[in-house]
N, C-alpha and C. Protein backbone atom coordinates (compact mmCIF):
# COMPACT_ATOMS: atom_id res chain seq x y z
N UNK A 1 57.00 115.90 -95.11
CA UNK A 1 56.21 116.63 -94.14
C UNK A 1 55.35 117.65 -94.88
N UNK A 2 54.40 117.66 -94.59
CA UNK A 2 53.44 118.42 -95.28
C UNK A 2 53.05 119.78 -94.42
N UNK A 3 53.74 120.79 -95.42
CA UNK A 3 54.22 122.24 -94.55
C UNK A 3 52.32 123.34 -94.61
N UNK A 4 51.45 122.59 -95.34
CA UNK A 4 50.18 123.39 -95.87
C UNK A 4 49.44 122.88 -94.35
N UNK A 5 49.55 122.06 -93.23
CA UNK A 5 48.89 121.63 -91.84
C UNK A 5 49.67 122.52 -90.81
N UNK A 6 50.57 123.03 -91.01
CA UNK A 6 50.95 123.70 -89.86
C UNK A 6 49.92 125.04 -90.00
N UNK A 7 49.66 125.04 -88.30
CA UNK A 7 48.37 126.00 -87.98
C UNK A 7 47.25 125.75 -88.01
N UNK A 8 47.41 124.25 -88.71
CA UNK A 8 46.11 124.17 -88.46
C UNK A 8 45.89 123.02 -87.15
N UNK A 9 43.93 122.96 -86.71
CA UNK A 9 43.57 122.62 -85.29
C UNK A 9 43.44 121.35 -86.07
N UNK A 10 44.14 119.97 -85.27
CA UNK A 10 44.29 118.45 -84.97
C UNK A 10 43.20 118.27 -83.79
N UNK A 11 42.33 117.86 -84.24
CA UNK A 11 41.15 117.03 -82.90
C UNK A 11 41.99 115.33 -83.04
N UNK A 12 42.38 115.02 -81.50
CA UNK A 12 43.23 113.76 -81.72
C UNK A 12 42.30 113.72 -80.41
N UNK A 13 42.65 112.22 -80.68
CA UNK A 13 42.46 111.15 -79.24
C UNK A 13 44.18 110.42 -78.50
N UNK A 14 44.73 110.66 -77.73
CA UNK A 14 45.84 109.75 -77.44
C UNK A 14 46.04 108.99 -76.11
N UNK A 15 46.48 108.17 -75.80
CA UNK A 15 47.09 107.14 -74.75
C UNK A 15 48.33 107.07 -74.98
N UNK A 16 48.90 107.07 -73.44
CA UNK A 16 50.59 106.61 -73.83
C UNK A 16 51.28 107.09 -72.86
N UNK A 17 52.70 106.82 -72.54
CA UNK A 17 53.62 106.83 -71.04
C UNK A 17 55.10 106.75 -71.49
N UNK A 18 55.36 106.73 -70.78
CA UNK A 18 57.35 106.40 -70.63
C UNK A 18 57.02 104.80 -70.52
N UNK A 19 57.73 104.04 -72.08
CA UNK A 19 57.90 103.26 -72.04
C UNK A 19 58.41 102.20 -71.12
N UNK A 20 57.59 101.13 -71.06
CA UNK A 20 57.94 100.18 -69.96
C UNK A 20 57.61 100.20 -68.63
N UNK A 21 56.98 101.39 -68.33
CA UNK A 21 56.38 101.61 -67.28
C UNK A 21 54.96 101.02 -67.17
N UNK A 22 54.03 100.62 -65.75
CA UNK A 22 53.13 99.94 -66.08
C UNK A 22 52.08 100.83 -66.13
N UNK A 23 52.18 101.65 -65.58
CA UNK A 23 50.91 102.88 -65.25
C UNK A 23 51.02 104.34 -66.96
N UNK A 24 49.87 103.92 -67.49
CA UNK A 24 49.48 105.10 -68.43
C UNK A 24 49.84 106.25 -67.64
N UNK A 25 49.97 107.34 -67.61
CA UNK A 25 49.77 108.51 -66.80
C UNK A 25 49.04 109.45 -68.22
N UNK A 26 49.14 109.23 -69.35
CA UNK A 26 48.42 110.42 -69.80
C UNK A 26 47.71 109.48 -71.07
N UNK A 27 45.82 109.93 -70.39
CA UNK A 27 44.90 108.85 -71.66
C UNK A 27 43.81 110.21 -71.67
N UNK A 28 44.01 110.54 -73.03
CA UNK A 28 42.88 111.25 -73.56
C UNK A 28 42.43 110.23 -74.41
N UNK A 29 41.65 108.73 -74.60
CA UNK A 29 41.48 108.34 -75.48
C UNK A 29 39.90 108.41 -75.69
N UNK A 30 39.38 108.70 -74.95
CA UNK A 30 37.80 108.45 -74.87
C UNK A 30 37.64 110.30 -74.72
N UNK A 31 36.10 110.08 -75.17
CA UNK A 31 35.41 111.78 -74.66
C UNK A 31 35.25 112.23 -76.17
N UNK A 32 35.79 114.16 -75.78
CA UNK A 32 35.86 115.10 -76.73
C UNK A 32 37.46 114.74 -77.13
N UNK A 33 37.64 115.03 -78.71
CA UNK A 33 39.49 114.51 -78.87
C UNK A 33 40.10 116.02 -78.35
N UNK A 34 41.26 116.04 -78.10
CA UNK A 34 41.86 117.75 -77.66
C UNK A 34 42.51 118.34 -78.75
N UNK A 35 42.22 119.73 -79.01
CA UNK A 35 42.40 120.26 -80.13
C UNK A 35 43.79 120.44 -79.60
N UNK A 36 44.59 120.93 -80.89
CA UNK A 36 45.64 121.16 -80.80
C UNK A 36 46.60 122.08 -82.13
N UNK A 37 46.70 122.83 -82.18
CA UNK A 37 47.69 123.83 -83.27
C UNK A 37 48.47 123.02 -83.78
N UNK A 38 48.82 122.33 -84.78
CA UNK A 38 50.26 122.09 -85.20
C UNK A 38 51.17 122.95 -85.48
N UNK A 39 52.40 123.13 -84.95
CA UNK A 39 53.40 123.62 -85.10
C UNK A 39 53.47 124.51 -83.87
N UNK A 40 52.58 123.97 -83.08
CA UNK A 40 53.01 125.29 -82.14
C UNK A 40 53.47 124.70 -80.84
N UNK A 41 53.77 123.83 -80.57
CA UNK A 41 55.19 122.76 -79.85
C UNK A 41 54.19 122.54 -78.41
N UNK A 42 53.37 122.30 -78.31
CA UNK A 42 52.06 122.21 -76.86
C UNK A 42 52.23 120.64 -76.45
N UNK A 43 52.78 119.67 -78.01
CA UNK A 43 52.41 118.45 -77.26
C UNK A 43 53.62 117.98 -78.01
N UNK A 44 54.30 116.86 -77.44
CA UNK A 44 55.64 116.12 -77.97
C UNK A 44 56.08 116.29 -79.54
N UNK A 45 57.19 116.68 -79.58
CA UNK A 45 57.62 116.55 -81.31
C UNK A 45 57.32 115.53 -82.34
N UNK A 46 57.56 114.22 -81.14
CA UNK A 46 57.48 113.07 -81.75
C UNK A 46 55.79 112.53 -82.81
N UNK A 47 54.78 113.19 -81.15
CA UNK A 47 53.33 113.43 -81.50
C UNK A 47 53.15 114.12 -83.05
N UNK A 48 53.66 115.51 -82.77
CA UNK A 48 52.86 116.48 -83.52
C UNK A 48 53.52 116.21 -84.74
N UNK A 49 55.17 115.55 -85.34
CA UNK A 49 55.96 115.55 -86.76
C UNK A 49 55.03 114.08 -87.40
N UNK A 50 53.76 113.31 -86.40
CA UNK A 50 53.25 111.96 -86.74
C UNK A 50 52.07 112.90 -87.44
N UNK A 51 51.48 114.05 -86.99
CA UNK A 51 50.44 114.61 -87.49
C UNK A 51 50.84 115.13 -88.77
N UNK A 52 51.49 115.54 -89.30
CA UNK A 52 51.70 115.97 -90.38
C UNK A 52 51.39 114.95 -91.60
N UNK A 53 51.77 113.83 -91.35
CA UNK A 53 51.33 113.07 -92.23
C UNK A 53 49.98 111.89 -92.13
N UNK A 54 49.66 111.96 -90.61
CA UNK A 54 48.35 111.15 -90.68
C UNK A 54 46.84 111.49 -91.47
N UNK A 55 46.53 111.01 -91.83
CA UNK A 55 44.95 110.67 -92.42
C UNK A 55 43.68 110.98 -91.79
N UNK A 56 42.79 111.84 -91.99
CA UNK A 56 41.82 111.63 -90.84
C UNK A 56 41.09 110.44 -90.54
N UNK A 57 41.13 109.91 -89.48
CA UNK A 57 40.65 108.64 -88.78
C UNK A 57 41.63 107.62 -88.64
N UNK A 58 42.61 108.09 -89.26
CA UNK A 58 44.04 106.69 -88.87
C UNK A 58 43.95 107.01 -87.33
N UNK A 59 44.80 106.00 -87.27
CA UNK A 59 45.46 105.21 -86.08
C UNK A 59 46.73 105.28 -85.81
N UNK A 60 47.77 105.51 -85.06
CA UNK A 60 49.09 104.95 -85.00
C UNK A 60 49.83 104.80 -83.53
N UNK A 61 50.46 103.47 -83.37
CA UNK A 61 51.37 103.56 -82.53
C UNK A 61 52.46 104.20 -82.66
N UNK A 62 52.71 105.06 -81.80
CA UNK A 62 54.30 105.99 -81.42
C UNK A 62 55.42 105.33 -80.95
N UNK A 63 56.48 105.69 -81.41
CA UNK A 63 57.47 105.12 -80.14
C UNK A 63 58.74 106.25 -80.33
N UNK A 64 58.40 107.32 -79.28
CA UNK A 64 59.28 108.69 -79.38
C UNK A 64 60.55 108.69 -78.52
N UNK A 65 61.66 108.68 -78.96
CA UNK A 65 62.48 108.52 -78.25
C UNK A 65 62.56 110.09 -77.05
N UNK A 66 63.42 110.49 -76.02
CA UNK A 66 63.36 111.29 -75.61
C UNK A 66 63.73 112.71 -76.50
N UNK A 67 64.54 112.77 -77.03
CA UNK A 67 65.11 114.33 -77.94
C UNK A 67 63.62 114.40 -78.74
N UNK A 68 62.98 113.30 -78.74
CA UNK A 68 61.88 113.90 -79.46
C UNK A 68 60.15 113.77 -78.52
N UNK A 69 60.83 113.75 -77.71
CA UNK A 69 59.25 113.61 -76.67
C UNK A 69 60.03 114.74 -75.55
N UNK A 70 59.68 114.57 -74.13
CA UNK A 70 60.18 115.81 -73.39
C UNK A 70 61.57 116.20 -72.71
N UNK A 71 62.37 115.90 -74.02
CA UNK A 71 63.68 116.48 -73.67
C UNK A 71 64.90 115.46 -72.70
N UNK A 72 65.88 115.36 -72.85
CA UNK A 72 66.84 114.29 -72.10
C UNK A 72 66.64 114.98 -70.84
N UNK A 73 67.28 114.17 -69.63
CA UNK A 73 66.98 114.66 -68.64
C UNK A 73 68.21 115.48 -67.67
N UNK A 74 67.86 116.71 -67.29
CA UNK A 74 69.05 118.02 -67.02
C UNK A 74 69.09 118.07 -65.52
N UNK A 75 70.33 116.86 -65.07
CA UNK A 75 70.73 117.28 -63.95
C UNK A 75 71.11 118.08 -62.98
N UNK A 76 71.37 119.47 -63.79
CA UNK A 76 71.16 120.78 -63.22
C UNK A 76 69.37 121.49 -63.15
N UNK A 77 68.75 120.41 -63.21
CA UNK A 77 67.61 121.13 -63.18
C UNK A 77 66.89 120.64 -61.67
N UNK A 78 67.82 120.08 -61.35
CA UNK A 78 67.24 119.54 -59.62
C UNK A 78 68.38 119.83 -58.90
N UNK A 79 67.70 120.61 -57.94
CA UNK A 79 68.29 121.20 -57.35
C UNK A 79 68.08 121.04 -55.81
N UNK A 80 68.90 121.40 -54.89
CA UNK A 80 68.84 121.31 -53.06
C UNK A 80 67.88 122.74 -52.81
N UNK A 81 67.25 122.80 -51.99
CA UNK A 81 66.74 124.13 -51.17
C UNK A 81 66.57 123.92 -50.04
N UNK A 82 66.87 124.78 -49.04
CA UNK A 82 66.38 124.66 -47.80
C UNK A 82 65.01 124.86 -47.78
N UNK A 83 64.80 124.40 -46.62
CA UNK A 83 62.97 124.23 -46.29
C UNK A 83 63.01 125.72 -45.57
N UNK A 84 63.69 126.31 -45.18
CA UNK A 84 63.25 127.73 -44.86
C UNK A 84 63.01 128.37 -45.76
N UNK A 85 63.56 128.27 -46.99
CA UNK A 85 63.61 129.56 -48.40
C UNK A 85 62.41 128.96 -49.08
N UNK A 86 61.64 128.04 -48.67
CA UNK A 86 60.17 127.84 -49.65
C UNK A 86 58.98 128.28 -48.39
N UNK A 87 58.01 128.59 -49.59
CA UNK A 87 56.77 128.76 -48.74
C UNK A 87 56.28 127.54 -48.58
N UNK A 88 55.68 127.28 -47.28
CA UNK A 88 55.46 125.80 -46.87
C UNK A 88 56.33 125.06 -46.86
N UNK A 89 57.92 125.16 -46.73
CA UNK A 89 58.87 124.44 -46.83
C UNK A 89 58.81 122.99 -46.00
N UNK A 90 58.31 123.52 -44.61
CA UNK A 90 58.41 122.14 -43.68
C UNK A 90 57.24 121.03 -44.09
N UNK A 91 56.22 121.38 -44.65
CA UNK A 91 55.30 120.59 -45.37
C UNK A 91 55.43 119.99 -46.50
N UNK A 92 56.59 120.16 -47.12
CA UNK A 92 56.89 119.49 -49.12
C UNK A 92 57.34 118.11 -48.21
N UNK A 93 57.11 116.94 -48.97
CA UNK A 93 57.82 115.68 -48.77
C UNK A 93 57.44 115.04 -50.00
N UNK A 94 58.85 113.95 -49.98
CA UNK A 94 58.72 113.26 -51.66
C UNK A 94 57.73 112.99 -52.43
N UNK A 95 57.40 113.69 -53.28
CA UNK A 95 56.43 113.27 -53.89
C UNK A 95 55.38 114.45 -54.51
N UNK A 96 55.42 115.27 -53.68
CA UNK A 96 54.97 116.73 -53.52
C UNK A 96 55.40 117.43 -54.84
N UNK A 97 53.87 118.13 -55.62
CA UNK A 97 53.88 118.91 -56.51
C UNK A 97 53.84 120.48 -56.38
N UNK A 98 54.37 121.13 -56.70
CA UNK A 98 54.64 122.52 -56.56
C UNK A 98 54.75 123.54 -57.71
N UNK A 99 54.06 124.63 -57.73
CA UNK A 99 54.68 125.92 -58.85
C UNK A 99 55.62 126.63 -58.77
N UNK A 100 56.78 126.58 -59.99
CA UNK A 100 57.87 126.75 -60.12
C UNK A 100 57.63 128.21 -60.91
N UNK A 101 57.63 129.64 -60.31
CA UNK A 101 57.53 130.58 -61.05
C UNK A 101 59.08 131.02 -61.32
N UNK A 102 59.47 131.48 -62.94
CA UNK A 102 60.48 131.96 -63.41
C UNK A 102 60.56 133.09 -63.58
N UNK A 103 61.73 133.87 -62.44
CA UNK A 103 61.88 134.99 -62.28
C UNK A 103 61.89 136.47 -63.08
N UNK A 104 62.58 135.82 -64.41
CA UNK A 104 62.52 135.89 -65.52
C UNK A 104 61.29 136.75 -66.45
N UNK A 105 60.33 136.08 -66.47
CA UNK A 105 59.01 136.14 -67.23
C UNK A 105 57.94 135.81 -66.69
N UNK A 106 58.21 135.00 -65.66
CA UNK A 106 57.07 134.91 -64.50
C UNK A 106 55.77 134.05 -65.13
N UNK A 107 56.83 132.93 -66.50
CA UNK A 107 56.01 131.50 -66.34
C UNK A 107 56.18 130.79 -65.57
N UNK A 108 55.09 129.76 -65.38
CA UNK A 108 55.14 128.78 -64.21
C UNK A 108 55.59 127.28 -64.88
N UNK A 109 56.08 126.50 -64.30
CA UNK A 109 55.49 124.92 -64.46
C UNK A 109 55.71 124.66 -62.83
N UNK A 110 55.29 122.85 -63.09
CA UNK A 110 55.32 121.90 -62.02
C UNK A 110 56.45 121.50 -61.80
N UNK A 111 56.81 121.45 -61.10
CA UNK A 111 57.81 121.04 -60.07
C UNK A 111 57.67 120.12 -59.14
N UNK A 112 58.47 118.91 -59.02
CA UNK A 112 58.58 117.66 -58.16
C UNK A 112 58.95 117.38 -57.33
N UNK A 113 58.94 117.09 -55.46
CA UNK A 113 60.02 117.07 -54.75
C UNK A 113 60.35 115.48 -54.80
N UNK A 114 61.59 115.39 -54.74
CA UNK A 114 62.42 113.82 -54.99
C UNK A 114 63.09 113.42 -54.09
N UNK A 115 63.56 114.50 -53.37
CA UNK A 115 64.39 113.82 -52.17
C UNK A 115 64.02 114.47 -50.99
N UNK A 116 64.16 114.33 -50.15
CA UNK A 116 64.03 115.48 -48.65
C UNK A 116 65.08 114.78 -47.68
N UNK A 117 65.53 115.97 -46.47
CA UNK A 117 66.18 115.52 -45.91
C UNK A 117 65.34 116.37 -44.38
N UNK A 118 65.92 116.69 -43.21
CA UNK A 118 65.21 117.15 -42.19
C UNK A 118 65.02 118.63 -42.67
N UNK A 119 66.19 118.95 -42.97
CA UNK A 119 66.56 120.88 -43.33
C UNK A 119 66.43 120.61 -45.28
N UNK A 120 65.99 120.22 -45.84
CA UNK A 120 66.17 120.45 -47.12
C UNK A 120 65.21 119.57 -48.44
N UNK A 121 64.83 119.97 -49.56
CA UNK A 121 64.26 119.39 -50.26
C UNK A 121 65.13 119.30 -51.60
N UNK A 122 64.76 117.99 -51.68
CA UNK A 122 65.62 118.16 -53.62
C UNK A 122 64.37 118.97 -54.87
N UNK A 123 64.04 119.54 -55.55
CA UNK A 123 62.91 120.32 -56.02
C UNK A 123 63.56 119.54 -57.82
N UNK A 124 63.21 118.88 -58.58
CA UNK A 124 63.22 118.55 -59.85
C UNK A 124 62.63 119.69 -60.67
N UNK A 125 62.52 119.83 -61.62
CA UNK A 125 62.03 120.75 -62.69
C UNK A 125 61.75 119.98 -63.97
N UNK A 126 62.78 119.36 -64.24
CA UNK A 126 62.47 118.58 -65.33
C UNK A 126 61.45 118.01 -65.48
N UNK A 127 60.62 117.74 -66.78
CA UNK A 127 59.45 116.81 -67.27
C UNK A 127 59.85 115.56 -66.52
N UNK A 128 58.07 114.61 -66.04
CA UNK A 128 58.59 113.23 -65.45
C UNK A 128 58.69 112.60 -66.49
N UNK A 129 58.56 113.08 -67.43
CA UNK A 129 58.72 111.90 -68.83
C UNK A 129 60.91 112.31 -69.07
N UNK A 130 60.66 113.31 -68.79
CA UNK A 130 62.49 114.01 -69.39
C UNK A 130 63.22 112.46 -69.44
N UNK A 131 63.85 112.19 -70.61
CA UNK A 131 65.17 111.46 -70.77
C UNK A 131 64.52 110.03 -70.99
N UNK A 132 63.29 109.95 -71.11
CA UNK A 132 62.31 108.31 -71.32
C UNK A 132 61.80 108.83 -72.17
N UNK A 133 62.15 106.74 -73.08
CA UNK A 133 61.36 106.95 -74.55
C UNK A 133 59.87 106.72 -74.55
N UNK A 134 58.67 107.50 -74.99
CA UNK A 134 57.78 107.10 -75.23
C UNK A 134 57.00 106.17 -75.67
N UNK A 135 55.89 105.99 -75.53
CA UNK A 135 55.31 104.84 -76.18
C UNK A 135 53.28 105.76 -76.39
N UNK A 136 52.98 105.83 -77.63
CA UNK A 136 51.67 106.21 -77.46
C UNK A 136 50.75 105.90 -78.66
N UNK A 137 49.62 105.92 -78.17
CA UNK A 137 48.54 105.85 -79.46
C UNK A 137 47.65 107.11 -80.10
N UNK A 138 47.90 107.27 -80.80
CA UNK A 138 47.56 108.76 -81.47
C UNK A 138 46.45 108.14 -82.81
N UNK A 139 45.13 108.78 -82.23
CA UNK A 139 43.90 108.71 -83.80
C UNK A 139 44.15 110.40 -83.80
N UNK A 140 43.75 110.79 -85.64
CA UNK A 140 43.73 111.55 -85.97
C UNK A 140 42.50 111.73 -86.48
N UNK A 141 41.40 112.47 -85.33
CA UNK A 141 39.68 112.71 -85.65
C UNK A 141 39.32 113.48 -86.50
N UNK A 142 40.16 114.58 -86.61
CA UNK A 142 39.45 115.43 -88.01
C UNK A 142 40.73 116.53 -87.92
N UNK A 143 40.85 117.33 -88.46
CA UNK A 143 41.90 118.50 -89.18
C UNK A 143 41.10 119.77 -89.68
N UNK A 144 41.39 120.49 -89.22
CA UNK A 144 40.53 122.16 -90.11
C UNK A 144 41.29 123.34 -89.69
């Protein structure tokens, strides 16, 4: 691993999903490539430990298992709520994306609803990739 690239900005192009699935959900392959910090953990482990050693203008297929793409998946991280204790509660139904602010520090992510019942929503937290192995194509456009 070549420790003299960390910090520095990766212009990449990538495509790629939870293996075996038929639908891409994430294609930056065309356009401007998206910059990106190495070492500063923004895009999959699996991604960014491939940058360290790519070439500018290579090519490579990925295949990231989960511990190294977004994490196994944490069944305590979905949870029941009543539809009274959310804002807009009676309006979430499966499928429904939501901001999950942490009380904590008062970062956000997305949040999934997965189940519903009349009085209640199941609310996920976890990445939709969490606990699926990857599959992606990563060019490496330039480095500086």
């Amino acid at each position: 691993m070549d420790n003299e690239r960390l910090g520095k900005i990766a212009y990449i192009r990538y495509r790629g999903g939870a293996q075996g699935e038929p639908e891409l959900i994430d294609d930056r392959s065309k356009g401007e490539p998206l910059a990106v910090v190495i070492g500063d953990h923004r895009i999959p482990k699996g991604i960014e430990d491939a940058l360290f050693d790519m070439k500018i203008g290579e090519k490579r297929n990925l295949v990231i298992p989960s511990e190294l793409g977004y994490g196994v998946y944490d069944d305590k991280a979905a949870q029941w709520y009543l539809r009274t204790a959310l804002e807009d509660g009676y309006s979430l139904e499966r499928g429904s994306i939501l901001v999950w602010t942490n009380p904590e520090n008062q970062s956000q992510r997305p949040a999934r609803v997965t189940d519903v019942t009349k009085d209640g929503v199941k609310i996920d937290m976890n990445h939709p990739f969490a606990g699926k192995t990857l599959e992606y194509w990563v060019e490496l456009v330039d480095l500086v």
